[in-house]
C-alpha atoms as a PDB file:
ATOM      1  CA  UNK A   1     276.049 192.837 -32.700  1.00  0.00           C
ATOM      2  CA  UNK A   2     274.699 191.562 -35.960  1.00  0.00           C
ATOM      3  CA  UNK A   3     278.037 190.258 -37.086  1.00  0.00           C
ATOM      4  CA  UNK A   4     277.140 186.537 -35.166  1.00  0.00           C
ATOM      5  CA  UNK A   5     273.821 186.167 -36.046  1.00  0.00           C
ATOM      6  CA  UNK A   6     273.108 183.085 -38.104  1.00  0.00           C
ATOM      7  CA  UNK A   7     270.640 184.277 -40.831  1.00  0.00           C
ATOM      8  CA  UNK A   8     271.415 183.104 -44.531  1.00  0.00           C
ATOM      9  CA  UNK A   9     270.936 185.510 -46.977  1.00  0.00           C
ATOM     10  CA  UNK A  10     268.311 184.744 -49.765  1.00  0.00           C
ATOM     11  CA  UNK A  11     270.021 183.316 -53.067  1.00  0.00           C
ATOM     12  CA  UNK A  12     270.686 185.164 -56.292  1.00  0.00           C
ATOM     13  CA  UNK A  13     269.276 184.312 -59.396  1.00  0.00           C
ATOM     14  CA  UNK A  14     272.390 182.667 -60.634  1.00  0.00           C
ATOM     15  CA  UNK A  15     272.741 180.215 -57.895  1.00  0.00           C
ATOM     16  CA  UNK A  16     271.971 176.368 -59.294  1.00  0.00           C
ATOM     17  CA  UNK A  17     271.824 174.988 -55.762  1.00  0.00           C
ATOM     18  CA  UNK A  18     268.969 173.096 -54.816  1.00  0.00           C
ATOM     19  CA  UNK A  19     266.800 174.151 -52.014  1.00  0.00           C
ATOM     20  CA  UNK A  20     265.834 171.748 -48.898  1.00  0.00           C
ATOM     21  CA  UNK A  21     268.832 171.539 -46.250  1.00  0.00           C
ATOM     22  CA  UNK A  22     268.494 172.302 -42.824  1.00  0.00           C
ATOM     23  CA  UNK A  23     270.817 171.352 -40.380  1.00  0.00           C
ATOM     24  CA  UNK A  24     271.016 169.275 -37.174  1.00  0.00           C
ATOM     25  CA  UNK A  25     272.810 170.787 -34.269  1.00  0.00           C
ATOM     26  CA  UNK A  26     272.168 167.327 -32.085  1.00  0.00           C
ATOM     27  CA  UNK A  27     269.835 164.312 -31.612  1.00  0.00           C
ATOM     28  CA  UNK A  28     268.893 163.657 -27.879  1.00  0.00           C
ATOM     29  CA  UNK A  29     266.837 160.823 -25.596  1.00  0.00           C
ATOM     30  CA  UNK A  30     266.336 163.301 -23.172  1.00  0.00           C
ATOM     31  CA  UNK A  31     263.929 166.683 -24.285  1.00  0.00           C
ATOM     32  CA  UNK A  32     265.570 168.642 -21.841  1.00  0.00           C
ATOM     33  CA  UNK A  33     269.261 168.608 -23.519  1.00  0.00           C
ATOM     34  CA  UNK A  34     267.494 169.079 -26.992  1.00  0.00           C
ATOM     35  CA  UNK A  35     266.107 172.393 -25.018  1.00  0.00           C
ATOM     36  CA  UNK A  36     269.191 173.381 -24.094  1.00  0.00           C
ATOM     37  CA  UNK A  37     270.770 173.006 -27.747  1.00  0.00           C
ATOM     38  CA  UNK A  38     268.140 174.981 -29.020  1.00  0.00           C
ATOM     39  CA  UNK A  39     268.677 177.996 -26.782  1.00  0.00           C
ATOM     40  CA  UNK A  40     272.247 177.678 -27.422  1.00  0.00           C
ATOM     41  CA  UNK A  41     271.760 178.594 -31.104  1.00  0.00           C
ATOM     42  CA  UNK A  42     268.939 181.086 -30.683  1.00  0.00           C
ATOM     43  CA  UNK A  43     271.553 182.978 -28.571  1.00  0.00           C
ATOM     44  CA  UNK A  44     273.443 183.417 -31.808  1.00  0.00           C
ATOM     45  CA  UNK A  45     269.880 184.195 -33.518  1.00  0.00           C
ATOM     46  CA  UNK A  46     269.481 181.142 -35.164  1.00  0.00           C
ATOM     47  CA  UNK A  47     266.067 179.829 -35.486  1.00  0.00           C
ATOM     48  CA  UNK A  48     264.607 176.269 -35.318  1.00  0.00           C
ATOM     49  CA  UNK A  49     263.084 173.530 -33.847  1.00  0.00           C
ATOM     50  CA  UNK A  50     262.822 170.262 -32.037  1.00  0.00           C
ATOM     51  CA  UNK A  51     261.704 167.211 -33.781  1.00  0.00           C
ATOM     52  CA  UNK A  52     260.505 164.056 -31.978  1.00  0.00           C
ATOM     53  CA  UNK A  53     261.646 161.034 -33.883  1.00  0.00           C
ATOM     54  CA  UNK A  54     261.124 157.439 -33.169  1.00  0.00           C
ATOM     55  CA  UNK A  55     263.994 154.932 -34.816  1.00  0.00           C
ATOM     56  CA  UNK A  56     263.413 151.416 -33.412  1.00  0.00           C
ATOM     57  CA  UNK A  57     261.589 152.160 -30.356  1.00  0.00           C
ATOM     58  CA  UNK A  58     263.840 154.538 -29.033  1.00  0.00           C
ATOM     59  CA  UNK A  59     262.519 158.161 -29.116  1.00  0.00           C
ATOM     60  CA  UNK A  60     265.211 161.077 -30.127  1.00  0.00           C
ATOM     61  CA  UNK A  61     264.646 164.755 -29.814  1.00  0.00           C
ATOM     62  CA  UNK A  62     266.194 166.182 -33.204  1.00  0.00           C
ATOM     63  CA  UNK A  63     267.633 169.686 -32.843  1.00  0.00           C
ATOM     64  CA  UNK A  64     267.239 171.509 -36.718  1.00  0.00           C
ATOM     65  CA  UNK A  65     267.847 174.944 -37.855  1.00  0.00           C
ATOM     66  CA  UNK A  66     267.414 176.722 -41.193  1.00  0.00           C
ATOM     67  CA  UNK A  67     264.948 176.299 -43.647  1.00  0.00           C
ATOM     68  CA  UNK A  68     264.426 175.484 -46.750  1.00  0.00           C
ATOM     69  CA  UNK A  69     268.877 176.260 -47.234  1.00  0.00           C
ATOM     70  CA  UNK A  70     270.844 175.934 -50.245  1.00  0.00           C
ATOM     71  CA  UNK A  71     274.067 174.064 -50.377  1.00  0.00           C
ATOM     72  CA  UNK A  72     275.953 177.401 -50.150  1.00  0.00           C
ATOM     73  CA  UNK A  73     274.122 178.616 -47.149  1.00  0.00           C
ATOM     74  CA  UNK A  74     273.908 175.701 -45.137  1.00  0.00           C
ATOM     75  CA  UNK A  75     278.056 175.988 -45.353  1.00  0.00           C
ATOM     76  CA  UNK A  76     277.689 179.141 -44.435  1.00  0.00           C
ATOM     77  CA  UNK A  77     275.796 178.734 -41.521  1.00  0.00           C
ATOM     78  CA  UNK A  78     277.537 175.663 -40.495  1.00  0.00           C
ATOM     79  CA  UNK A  79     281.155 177.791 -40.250  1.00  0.00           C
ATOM     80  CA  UNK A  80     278.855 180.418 -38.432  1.00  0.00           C
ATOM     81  CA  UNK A  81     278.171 177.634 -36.071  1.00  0.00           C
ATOM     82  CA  UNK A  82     281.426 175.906 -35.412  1.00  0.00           C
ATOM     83  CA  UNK A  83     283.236 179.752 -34.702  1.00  0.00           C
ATOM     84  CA  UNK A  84     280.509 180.062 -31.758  1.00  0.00           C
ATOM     85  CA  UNK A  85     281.226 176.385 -30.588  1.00  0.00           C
ATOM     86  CA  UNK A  86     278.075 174.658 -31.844  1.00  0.00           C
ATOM     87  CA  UNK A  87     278.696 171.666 -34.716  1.00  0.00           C
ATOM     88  CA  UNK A  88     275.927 170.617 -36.907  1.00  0.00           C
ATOM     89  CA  UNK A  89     275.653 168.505 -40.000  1.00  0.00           C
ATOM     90  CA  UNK A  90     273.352 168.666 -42.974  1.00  0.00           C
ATOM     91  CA  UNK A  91     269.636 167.413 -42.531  1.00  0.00           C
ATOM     92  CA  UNK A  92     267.179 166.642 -45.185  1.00  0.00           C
ATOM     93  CA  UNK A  93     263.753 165.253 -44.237  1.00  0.00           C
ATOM     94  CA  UNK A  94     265.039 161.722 -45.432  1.00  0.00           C
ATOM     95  CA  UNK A  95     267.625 161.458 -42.532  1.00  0.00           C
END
């Protein structure tokens, strides 16, 4: 069933949104529970990946998904998200 997957459609022309948003599905210390985040949103056929951050010595694993998302789609995919169970927030390379 196709109806669950998490896969933002490309924009129209008209849309002024900005590209760039991803968003973050959760921040670990452990690798393992980022692991298990991941897989939890590639069951709903989401895609995305782990980042390894390091804020003040202390190393997080960063769950993202999407790329490269406008405004509208990130919403999208975040209310696609919360109906399975999974909350996320919008990411941009700066956070």
């Amino acid at each position: 069933d196709t109806a669950n997957q998490v896969n933002p459609s490309t924009t129209s022309a008209s849309s002024t949104d900005s590209r760039g948003l991803r968003i973050q599905i959760g921040s670990f210390t452990m690798l393992e529970n980022a692991q298990y985040a991941l897989r939890d949103a590639e069951k709903i056929g989401a895609r995305g990946e782990i980042i390894k951050k390091d804020i003040r010595g202390t190393v997080y694993y960063r769950v993202i998904i999407g790329q490269n998302l406008t405004e509208d789609e990130a919403q999208k995919m975040l209310a696609t998200l919360a109906d399975e169970g999974i909350s996320g927030i919008l990411y941009t390379e700066e956070n």
